[in-house]
Protein backbone atom coordinates (compact mmCIF):
# COMPACT_ATOMS: atom_id res chain seq x y z
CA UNK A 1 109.64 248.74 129.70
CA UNK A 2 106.54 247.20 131.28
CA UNK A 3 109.16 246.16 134.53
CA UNK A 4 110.31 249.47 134.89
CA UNK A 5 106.63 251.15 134.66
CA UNK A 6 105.83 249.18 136.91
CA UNK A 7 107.95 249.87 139.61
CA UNK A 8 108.19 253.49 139.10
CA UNK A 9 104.48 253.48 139.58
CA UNK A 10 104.59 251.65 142.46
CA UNK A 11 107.91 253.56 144.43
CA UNK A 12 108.16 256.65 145.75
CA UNK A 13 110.59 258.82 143.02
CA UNK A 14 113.26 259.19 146.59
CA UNK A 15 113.63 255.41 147.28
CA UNK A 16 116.68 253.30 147.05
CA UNK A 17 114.23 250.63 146.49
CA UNK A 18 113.35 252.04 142.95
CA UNK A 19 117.29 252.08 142.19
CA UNK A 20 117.88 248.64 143.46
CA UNK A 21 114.63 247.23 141.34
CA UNK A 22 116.21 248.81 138.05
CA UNK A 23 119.64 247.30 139.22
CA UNK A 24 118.22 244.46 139.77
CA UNK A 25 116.76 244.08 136.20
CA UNK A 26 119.71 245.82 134.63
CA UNK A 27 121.86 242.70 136.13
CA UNK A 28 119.24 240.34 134.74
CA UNK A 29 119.21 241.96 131.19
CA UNK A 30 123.12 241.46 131.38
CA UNK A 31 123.09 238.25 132.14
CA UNK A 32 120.96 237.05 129.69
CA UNK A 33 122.67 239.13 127.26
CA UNK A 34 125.78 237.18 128.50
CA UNK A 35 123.73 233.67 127.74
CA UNK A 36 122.56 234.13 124.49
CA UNK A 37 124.11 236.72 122.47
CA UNK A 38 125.71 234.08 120.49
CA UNK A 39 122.55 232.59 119.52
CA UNK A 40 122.03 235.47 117.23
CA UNK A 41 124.74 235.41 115.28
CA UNK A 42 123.99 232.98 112.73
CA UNK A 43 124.66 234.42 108.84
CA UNK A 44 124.48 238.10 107.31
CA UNK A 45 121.48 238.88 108.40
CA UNK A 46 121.00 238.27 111.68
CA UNK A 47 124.85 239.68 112.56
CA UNK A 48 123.29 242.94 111.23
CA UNK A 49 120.11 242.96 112.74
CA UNK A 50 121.88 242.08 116.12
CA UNK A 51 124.37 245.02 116.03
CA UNK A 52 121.30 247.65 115.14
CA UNK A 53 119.43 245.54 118.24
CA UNK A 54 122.10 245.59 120.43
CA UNK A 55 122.88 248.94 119.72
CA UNK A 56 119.31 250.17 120.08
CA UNK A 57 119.03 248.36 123.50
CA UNK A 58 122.17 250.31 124.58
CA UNK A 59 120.55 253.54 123.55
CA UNK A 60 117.30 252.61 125.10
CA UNK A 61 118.71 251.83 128.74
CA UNK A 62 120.56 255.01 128.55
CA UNK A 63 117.37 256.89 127.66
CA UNK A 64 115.45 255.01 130.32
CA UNK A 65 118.40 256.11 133.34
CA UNK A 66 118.21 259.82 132.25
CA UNK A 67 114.36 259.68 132.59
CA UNK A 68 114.53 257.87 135.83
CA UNK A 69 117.18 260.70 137.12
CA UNK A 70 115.14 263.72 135.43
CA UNK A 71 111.68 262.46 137.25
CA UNK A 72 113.29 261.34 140.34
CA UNK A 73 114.33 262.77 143.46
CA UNK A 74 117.21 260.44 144.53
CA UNK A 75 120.49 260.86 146.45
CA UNK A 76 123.67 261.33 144.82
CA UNK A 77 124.70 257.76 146.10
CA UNK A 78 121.72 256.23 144.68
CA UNK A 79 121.58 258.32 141.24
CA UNK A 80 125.85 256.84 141.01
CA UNK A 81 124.79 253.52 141.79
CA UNK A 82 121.94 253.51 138.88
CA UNK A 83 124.56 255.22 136.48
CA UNK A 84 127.18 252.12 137.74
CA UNK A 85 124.34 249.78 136.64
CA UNK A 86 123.77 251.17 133.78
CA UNK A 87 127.24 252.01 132.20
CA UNK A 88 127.88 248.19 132.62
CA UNK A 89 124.73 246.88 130.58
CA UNK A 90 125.72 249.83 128.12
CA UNK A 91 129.00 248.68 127.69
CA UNK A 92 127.72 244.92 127.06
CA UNK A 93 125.66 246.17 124.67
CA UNK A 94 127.49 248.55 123.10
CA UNK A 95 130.33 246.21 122.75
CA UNK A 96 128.44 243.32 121.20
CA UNK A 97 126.82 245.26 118.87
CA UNK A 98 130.67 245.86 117.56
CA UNK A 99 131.02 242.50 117.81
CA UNK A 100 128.14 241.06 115.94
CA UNK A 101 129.23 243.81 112.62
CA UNK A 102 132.59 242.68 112.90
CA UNK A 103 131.21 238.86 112.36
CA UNK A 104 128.80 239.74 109.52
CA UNK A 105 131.82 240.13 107.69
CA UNK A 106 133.01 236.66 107.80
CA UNK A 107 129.41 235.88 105.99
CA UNK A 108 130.71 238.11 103.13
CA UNK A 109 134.04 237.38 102.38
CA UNK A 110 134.23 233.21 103.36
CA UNK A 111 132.54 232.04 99.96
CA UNK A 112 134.57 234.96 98.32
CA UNK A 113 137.78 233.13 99.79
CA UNK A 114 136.54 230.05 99.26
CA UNK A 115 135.71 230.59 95.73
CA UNK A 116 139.46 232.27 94.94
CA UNK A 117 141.59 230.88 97.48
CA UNK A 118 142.62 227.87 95.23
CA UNK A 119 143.57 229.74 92.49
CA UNK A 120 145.96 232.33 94.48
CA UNK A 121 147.62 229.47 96.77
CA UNK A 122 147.84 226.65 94.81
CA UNK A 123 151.40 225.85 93.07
């Protein structure tokens, strides 16, 4: 938020430099996204708290690329490259927040197995 203020303060709304900046952080953002992800994902609660944050995250970049396109005055090239960035971080995103839902559910039903599983398997 405060990055990307920042710069758009700072650039004139037709420069490549203003795309490459927000590139540049999108890449960041994705890589640490890539780093610690995991770290998040450590019972119930914080497997659903990370999909709504990772979700919300994905919704927020999206919001922030239409407002930098809407308020902007860039070339087609530059306004594909910024929608490039973006779909990628998205995706991440997007896709982790699946991720970290699917996980919660191993919090739910591993004491349920663990309490039953003896008395269905056992012979």
């Amino acid at each position: 938020g405060v990055q990307l203020r920042t710069i758009r303060e700072r650039l004139s709304r037709k420069s490549d430099a203003l795309v490459m900046a927000v590139c540049l952080i999108f890449s960041q953002l994705r890589a640490k996204q890539l780093v610690s992800r995991d770290k998040f994902l450590k019972d119930l609660e914080t497997c659903c708290a990370s999909a709504n944050d990772f979700q919300r995250m994905s919704e927020q970049v999206e919001d922030v690329v239409q407002d930098l396109i809407d308020h902007s005055e860039l070339p087609d090239g530059s306004v594909k490259m910024l929608e490039d960035s973006c779909g990628a971080l998205v995706s991440l995103y997007s896709g982790d927040a699946v991720f970290a839902a699917q996980k919660a559910h191993s919090y739910i039903f591993e004491p349920i197995w663990d309490a039953i599983s003896g008395d269905l398997f056992d012979r």
